[in-house]
C-alpha atoms as a PDB file:
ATOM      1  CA  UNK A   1    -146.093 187.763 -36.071  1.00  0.00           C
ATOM      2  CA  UNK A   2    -143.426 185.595 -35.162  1.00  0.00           C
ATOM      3  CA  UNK A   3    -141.231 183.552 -37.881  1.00  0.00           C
ATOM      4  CA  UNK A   4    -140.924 179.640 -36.395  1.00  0.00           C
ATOM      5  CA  UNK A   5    -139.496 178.209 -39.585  1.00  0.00           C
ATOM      6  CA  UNK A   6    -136.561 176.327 -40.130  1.00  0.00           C
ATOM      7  CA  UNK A   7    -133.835 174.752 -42.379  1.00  0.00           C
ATOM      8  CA  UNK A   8    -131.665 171.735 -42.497  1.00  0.00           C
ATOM      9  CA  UNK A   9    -129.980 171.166 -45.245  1.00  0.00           C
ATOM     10  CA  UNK A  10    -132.617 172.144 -47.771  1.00  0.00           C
ATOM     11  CA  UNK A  11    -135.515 170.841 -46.153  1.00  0.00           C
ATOM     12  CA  UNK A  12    -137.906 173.459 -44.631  1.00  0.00           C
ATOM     13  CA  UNK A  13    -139.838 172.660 -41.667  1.00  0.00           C
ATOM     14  CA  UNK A  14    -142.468 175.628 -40.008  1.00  0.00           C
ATOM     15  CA  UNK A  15    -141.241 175.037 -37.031  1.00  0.00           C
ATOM     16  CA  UNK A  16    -137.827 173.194 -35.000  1.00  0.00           C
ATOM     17  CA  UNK A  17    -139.493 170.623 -33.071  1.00  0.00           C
ATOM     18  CA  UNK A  18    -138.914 167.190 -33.660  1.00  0.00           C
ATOM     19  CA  UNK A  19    -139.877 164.362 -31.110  1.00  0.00           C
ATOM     20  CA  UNK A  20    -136.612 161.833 -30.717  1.00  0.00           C
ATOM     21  CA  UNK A  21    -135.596 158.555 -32.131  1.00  0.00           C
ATOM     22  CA  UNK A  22    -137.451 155.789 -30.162  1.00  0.00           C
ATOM     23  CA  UNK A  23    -139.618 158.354 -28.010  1.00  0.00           C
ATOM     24  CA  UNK A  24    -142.402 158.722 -30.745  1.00  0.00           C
ATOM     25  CA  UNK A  25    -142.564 155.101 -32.154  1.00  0.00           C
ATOM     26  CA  UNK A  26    -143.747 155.660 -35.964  1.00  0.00           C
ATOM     27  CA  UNK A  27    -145.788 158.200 -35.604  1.00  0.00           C
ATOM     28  CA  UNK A  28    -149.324 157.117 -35.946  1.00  0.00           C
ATOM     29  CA  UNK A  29    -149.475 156.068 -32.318  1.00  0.00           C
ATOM     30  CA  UNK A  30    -149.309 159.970 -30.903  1.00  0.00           C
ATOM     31  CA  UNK A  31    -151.659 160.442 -34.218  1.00  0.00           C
ATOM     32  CA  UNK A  32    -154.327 159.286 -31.832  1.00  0.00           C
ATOM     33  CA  UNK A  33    -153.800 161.658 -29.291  1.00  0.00           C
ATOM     34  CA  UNK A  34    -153.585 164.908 -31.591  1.00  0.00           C
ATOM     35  CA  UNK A  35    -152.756 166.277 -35.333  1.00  0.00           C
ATOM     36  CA  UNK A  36    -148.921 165.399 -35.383  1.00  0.00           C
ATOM     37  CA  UNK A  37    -148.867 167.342 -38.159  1.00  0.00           C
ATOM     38  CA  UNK A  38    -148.134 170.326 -36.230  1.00  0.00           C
ATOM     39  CA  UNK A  39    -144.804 169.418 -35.719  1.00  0.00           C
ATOM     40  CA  UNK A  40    -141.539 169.829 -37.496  1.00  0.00           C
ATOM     41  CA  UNK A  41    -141.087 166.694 -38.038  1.00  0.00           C
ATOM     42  CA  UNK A  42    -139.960 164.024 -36.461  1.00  0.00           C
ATOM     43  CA  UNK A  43    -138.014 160.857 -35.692  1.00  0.00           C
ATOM     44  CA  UNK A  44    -139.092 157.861 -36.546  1.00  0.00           C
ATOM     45  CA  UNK A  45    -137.631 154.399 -34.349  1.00  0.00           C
ATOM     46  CA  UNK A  46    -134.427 153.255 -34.575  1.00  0.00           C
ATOM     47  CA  UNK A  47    -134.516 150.923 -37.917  1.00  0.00           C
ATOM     48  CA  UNK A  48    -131.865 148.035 -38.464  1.00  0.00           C
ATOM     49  CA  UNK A  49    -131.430 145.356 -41.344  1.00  0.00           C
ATOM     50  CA  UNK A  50    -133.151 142.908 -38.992  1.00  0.00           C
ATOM     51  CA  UNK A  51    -135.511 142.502 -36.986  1.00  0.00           C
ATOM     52  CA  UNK A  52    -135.082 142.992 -33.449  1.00  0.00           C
ATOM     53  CA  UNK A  53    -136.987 141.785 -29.883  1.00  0.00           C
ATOM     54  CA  UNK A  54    -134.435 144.056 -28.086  1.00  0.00           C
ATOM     55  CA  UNK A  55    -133.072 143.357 -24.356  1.00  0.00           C
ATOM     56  CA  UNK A  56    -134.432 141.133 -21.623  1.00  0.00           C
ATOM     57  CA  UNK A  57    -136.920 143.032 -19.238  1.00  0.00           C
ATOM     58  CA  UNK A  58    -136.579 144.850 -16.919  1.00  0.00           C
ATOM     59  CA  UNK A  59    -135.156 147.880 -19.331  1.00  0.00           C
ATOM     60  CA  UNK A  60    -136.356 150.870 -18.053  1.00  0.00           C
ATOM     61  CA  UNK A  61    -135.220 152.751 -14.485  1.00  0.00           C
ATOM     62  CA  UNK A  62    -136.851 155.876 -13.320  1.00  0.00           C
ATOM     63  CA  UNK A  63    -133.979 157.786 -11.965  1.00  0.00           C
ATOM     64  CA  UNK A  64    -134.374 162.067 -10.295  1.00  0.00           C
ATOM     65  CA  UNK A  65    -134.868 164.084 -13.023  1.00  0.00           C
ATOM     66  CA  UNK A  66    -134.448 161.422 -15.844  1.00  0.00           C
ATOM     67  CA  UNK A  67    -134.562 158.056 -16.897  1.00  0.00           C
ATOM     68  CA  UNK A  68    -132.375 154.771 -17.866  1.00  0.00           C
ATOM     69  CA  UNK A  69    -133.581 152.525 -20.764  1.00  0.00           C
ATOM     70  CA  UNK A  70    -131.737 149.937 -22.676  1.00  0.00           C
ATOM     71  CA  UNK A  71    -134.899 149.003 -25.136  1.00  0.00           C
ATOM     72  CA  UNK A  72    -132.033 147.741 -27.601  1.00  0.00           C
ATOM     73  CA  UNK A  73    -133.115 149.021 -30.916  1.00  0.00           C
ATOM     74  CA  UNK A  74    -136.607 147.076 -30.712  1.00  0.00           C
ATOM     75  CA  UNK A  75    -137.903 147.494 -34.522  1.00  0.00           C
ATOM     76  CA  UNK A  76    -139.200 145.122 -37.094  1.00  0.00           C
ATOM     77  CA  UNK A  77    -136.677 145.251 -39.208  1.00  0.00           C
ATOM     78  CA  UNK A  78    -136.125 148.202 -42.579  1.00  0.00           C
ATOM     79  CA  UNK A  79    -138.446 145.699 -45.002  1.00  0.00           C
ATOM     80  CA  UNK A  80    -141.160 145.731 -42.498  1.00  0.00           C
ATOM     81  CA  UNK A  81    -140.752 149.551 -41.820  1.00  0.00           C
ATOM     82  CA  UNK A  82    -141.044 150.202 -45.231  1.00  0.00           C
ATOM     83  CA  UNK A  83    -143.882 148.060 -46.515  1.00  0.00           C
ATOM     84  CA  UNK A  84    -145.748 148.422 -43.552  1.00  0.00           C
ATOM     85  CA  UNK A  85    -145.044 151.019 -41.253  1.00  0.00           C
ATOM     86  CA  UNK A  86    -144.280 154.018 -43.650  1.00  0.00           C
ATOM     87  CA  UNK A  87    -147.541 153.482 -45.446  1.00  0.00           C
ATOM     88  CA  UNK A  88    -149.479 153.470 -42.355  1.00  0.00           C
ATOM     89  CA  UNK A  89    -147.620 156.901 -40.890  1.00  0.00           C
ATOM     90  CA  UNK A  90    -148.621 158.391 -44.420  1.00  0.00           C
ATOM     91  CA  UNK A  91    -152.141 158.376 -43.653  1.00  0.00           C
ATOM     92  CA  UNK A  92    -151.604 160.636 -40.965  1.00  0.00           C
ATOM     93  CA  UNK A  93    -148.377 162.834 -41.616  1.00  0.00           C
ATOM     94  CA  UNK A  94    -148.522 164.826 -44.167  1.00  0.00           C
ATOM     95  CA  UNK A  95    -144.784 166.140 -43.816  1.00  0.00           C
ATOM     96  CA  UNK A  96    -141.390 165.027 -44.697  1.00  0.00           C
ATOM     97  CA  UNK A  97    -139.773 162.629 -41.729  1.00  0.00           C
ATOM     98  CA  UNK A  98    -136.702 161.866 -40.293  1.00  0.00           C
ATOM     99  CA  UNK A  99    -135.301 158.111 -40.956  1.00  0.00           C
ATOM    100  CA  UNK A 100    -133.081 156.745 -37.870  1.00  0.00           C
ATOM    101  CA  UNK A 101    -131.086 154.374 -39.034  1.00  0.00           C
ATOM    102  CA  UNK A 102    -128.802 152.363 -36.658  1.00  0.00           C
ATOM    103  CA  UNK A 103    -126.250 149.140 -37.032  1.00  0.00           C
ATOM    104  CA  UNK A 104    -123.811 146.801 -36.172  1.00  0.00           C
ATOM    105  CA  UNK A 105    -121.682 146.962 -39.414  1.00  0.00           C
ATOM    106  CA  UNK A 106    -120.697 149.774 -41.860  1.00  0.00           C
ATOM    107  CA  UNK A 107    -122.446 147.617 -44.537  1.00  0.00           C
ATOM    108  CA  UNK A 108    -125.179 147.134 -42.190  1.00  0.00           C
ATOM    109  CA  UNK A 109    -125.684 151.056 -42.092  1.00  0.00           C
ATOM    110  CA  UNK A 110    -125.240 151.291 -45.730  1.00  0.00           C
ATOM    111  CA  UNK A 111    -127.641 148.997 -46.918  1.00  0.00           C
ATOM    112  CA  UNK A 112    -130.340 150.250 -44.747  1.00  0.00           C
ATOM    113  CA  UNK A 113    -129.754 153.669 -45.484  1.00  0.00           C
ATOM    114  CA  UNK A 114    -130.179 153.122 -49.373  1.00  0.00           C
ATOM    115  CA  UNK A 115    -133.283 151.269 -48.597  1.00  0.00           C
ATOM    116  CA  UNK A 116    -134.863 154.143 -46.820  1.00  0.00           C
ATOM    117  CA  UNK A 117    -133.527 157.003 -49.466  1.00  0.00           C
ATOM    118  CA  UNK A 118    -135.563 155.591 -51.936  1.00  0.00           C
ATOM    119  CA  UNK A 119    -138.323 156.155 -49.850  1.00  0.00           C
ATOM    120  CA  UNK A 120    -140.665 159.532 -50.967  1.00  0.00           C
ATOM    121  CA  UNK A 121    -142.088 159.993 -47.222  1.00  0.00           C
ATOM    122  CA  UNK A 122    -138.459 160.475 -45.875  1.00  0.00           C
ATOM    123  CA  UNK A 123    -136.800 163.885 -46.245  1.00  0.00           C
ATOM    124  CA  UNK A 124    -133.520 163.590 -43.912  1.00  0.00           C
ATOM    125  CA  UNK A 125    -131.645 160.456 -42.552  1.00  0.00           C
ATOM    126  CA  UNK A 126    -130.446 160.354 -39.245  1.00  0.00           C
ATOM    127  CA  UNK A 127    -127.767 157.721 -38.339  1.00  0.00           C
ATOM    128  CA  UNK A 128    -127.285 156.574 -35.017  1.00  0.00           C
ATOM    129  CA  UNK A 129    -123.605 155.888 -34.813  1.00  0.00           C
ATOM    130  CA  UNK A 130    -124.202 154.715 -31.021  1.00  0.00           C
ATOM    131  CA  UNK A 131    -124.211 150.898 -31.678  1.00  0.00           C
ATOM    132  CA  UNK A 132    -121.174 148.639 -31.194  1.00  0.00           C
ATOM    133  CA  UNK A 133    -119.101 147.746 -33.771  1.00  0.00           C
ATOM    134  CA  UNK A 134    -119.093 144.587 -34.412  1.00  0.00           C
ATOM    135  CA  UNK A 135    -116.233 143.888 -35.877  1.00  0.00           C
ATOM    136  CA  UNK A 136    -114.366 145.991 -33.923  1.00  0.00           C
ATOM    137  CA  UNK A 137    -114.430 144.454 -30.500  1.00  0.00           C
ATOM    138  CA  UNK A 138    -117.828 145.876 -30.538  1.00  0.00           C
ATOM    139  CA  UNK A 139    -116.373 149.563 -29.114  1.00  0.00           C
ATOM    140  CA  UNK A 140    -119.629 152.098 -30.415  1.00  0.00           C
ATOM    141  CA  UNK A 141    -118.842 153.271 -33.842  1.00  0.00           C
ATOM    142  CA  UNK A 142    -119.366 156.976 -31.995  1.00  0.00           C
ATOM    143  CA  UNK A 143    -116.822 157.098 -30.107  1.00  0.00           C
ATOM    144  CA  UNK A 144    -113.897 156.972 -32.665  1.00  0.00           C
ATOM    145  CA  UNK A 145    -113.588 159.411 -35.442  1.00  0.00           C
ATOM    146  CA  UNK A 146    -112.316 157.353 -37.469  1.00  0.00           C
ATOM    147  CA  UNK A 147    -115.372 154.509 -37.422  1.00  0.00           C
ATOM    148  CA  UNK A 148    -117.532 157.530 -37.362  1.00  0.00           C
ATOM    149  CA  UNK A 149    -115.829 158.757 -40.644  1.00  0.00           C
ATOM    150  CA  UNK A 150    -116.226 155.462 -42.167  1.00  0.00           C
ATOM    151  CA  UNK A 151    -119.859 154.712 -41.378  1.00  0.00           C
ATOM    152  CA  UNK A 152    -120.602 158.356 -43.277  1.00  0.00           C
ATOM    153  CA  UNK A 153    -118.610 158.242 -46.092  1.00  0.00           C
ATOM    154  CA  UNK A 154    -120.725 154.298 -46.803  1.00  0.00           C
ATOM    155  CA  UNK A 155    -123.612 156.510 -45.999  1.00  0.00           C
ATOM    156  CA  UNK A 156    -122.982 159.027 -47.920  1.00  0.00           C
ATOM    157  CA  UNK A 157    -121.635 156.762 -51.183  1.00  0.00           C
ATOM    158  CA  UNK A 158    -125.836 155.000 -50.925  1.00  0.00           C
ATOM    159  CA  UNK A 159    -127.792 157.882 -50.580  1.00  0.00           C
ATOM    160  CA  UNK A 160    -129.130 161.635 -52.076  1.00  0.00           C
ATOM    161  CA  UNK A 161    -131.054 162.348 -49.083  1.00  0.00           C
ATOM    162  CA  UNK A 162    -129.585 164.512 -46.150  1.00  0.00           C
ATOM    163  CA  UNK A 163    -128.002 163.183 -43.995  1.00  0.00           C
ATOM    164  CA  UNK A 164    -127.040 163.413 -40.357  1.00  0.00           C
ATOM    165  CA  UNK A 165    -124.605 161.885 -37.856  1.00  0.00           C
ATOM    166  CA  UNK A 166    -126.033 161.178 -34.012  1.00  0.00           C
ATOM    167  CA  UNK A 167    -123.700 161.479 -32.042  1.00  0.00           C
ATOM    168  CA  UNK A 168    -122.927 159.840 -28.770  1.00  0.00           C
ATOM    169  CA  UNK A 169    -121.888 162.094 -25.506  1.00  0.00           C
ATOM    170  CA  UNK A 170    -119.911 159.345 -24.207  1.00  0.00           C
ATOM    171  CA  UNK A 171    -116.946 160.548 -25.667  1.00  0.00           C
ATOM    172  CA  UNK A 172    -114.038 162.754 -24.575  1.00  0.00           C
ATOM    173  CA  UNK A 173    -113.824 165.177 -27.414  1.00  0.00           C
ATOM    174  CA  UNK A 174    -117.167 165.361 -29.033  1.00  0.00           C
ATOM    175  CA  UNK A 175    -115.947 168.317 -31.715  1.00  0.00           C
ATOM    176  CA  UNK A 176    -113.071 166.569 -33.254  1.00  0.00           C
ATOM    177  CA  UNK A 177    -115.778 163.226 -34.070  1.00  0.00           C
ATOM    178  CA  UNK A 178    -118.106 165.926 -34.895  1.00  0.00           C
ATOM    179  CA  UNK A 179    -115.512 167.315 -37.721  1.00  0.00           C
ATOM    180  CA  UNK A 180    -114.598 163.695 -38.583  1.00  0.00           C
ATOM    181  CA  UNK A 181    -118.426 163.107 -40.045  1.00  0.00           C
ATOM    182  CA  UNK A 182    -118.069 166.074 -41.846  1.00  0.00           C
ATOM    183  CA  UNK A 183    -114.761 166.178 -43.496  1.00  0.00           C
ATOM    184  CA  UNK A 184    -116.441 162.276 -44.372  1.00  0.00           C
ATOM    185  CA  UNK A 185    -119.248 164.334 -46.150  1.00  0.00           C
ATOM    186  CA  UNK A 186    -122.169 164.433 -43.142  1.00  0.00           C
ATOM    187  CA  UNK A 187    -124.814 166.943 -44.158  1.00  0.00           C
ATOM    188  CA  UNK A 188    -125.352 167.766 -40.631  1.00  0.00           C
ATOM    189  CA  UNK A 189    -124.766 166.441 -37.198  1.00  0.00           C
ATOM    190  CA  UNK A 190    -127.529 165.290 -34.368  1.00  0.00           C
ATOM    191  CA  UNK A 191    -126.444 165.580 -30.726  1.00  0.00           C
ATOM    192  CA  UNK A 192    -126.282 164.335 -27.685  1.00  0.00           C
ATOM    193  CA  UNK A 193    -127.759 160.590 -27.801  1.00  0.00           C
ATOM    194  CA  UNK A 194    -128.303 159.249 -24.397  1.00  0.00           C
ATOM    195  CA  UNK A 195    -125.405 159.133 -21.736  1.00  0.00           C
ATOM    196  CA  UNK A 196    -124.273 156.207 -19.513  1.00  0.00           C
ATOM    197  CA  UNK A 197    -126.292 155.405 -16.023  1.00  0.00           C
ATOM    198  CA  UNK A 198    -127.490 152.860 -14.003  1.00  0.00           C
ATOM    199  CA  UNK A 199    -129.494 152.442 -10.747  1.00  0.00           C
ATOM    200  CA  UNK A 200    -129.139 149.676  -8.209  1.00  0.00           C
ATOM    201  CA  UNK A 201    -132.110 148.278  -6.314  1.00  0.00           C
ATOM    202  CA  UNK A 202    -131.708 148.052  -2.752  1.00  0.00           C
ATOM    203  CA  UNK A 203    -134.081 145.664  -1.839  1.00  0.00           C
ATOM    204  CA  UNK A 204    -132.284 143.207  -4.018  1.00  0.00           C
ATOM    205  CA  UNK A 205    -129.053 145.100  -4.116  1.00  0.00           C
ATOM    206  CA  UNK A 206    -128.869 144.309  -7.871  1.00  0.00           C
ATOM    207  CA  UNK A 207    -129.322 146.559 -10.758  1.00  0.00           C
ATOM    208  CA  UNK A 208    -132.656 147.430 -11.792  1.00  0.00           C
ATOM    209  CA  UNK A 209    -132.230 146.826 -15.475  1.00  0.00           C
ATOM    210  CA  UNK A 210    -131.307 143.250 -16.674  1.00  0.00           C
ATOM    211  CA  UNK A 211    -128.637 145.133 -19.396  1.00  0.00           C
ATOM    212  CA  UNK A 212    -127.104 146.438 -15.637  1.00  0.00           C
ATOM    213  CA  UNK A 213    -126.472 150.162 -17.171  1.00  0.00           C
ATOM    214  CA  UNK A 214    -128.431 151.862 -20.114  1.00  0.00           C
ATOM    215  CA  UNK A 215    -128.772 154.788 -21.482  1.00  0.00           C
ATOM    216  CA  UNK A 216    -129.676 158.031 -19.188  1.00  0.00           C
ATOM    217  CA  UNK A 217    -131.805 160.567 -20.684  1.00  0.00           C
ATOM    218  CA  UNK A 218    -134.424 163.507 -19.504  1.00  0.00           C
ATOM    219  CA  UNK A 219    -134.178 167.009 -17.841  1.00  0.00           C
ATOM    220  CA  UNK A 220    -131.207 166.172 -15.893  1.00  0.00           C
ATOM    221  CA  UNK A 221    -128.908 165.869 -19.292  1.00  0.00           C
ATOM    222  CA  UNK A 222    -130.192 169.025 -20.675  1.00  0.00           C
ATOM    223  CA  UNK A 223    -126.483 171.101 -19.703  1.00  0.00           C
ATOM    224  CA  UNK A 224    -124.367 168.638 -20.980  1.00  0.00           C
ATOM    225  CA  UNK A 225    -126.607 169.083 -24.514  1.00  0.00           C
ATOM    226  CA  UNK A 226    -126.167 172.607 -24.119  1.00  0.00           C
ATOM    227  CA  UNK A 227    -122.486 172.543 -23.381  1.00  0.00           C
ATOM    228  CA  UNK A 228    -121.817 169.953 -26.563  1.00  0.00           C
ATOM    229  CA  UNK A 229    -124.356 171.391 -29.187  1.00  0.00           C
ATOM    230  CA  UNK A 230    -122.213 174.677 -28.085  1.00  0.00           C
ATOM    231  CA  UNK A 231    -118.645 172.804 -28.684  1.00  0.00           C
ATOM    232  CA  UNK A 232    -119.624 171.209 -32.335  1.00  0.00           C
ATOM    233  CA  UNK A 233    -121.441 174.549 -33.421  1.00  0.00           C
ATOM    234  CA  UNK A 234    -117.455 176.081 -33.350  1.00  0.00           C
ATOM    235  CA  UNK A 235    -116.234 172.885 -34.996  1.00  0.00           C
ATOM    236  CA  UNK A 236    -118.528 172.327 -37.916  1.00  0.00           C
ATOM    237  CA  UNK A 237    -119.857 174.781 -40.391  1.00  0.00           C
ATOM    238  CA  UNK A 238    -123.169 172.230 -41.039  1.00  0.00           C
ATOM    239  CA  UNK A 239    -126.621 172.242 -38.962  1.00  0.00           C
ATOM    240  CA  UNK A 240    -126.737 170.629 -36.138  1.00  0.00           C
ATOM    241  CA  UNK A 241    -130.571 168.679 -34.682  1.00  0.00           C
ATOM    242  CA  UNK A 242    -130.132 169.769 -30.931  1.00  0.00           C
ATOM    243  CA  UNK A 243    -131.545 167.600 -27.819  1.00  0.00           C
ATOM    244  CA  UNK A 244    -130.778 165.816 -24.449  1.00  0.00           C
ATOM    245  CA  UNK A 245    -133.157 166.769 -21.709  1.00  0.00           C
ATOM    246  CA  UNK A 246    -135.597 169.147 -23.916  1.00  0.00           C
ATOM    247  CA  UNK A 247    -138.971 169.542 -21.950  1.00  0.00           C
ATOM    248  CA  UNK A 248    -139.955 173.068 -22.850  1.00  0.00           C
ATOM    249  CA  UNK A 249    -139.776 176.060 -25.159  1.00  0.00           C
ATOM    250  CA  UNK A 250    -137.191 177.884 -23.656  1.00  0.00           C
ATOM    251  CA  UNK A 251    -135.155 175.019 -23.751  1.00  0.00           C
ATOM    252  CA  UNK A 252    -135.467 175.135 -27.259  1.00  0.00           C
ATOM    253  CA  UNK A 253    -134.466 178.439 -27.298  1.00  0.00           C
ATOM    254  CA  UNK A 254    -131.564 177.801 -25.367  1.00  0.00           C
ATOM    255  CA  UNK A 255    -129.977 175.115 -27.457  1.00  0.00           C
ATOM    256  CA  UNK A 256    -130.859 177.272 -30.912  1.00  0.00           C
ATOM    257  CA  UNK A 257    -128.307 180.106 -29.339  1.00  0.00           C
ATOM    258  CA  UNK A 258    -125.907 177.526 -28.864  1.00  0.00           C
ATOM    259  CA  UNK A 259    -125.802 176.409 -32.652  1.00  0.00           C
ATOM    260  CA  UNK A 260    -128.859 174.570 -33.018  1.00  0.00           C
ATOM    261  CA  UNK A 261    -130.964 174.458 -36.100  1.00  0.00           C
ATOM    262  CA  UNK A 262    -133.609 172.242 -35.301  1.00  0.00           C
ATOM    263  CA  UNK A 263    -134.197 170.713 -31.857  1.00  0.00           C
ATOM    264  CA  UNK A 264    -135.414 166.824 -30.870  1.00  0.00           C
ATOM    265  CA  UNK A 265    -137.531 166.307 -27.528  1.00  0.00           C
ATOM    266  CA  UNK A 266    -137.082 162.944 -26.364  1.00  0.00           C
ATOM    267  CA  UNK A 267    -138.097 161.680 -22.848  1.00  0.00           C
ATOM    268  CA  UNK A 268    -140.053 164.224 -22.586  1.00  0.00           C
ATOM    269  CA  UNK A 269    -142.475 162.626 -24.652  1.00  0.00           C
ATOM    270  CA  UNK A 270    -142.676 159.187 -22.225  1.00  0.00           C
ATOM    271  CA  UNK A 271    -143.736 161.210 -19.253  1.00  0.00           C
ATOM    272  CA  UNK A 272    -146.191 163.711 -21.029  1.00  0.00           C
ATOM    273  CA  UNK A 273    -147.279 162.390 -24.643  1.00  0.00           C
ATOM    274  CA  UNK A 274    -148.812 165.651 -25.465  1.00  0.00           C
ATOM    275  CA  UNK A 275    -144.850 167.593 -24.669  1.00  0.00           C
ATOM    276  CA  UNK A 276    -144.081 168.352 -27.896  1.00  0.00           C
ATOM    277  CA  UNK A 277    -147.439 169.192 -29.280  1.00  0.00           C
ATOM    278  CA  UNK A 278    -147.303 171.515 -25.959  1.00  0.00           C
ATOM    279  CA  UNK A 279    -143.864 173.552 -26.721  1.00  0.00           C
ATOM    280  CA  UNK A 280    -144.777 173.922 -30.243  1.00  0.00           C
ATOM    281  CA  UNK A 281    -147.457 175.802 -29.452  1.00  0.00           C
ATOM    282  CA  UNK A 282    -145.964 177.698 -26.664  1.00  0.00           C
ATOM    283  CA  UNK A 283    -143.182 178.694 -28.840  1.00  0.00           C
ATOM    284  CA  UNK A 284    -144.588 182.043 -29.916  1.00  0.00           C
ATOM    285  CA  UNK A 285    -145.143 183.104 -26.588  1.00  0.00           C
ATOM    286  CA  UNK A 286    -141.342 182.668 -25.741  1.00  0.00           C
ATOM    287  CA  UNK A 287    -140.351 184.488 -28.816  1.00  0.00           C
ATOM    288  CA  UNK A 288    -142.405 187.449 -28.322  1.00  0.00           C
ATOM    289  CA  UNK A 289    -140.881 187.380 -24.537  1.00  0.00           C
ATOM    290  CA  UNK A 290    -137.460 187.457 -25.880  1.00  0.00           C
ATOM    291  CA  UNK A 291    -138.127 189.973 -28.566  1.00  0.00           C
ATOM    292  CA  UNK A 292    -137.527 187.274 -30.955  1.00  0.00           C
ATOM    293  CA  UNK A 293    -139.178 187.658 -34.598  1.00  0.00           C
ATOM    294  CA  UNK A 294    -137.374 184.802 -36.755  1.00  0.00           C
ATOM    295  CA  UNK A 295    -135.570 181.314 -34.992  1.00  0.00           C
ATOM    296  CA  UNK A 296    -133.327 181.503 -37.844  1.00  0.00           C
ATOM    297  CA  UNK A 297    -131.706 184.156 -36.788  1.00  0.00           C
ATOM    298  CA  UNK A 298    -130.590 183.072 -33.305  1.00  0.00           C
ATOM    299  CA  UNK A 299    -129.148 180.276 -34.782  1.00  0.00           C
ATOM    300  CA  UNK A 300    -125.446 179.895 -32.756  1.00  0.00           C
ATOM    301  CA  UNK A 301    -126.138 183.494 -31.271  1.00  0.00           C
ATOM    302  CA  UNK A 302    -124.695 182.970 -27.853  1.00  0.00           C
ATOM    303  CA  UNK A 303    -120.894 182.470 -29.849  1.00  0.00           C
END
């Protein structure tokens, strides 16, 4: 017998799979294709203080490998998430869930992450520090330590829930904004969020997306996850959630030996919806391969 389990931050989950932030809706949608329940966890949408229609069409570009989407946080808002899209996920998850939380202002962040601790259904919150600022020239909280430290210590100050930094890879020095969040008091860090692409249409020799660029994600990202999951792992001593470009179990594998605890499949899930349900159950097949017994122990075992 293999071990699968896992542990971030207190919260045990039988196996490391967790479908992405804005790949997996709220749940109950993939509840209609199978049990969801044998997964980790996962992800739930990105959730703001308001309400939010998102970009202009056309936001999504197939690109080799991979994809561009610039969705723009499309959500109903944290009081319709939690009267009305929590109880409805209940009914068919039966496990603790991951909260994404994004914003525009540190008090935007805050308030919306005290809304959501309160909630019994959520056991970590994840906090998408990808969003412009603002009031800052609107320059992504992410990319600055110092913002980054800020919107986790309001975090933090709001909440009794873990809870996690995302992290953007658009960024020169990913460790030192990964050590920022947790000298600010981050229980753990998420990495990489999507990177920056964009495709051109040469009929109309115009970009394909109305935003013009958006963010890139799927197989073709999966070394530079790899490569920073790697970098924070000798940075921070906290968990980090692994993903960019996950589409199978050795992948998983893969980013666990470079420091991962737990690991997120995102666009994987738009192209096959049954992908994580599918390297969940394969898992055991690549541990036994790899003479693996426990996942925990593999943990940052390529340092």
């Amino acid at each position: 017998m293999v071990d699968t389990k896992v542990n971030l931050s207190g919260l045990e989950l039988t196996n490391p799979i967790i479908p992405a932030s804005g790949t997996f809706g709220y749940g109950y949608e993939f509840a209609e294709l199978y049990d969801i329940n044998i997964l980790g966890s996962f992800s739930f949408k990105g959730t703001t203080k308001e309400p939010r229609f998102g970009n202009d069409t056309p936001r999504i570009a197939e690109c080799t490998e991979g994809m561009i989407n610039s969705v723009g946080l499309q959500n109903p808002g944290i009081d319709k998430v939690i009267s009305e899209e929590l109880p409805k996920l209940r009914k068919c998850f039966n496990k603790p869930v991951v909260a994404n939380i994004s914003g525009f202002s540190i008090d935007e962040y805050a308030y919306c992450c005290e809304r959501i601790d309160k909630e019994d259904g959520v056991g970590l919150i994840e906090v998408n520090v990808s969003c412009p600022n603002v009031h800052n020239g609107g320059m992504s909280f992410g990319t600055d330590p110092k913002c980054a430290a800020e919107v986790t210590k309001a975090v933090k100050a709001v909440t009794t829930k873990p809870v996690y930094i995302k992290l953007s890879p658009n960024v020169t020095d990913i460790a030192s904004i990964a050590k920022a969040c947790e000298e600010a008091g981050a229980d753990g860090i998420s990495l990489i969020n999507t990177l920056m692409g964009m495709r051109i249409d040469l009929k109309t020799g115009k970009p394909v997306i109305a935003n013009k660029a958006g963010g890139f994600s799927g197989r073709a990202i999966f070394p530079v996850a790899v490569r920073m999951v790697y970098q924070v792992y000798e940075a921070v001593n906290i968990p980090i959630i692994g993903m960019g470009g996950v589409s199978t179990a050795e992948d998983v594998i893969e980013l666990m030996l470079a420091g991962a605890s737990a690991v997120q499949v995102g666009a994987e899930n738009l192209i096959n919806p049954y992908a994580s349900k599918d390297i969940v159950e394969d898992l055991p097949r690549v541990m036994k391969k790899y003479n693996i017994t426990s996942l925990k122990d593999i943990i940052g075992g390529a340092h």
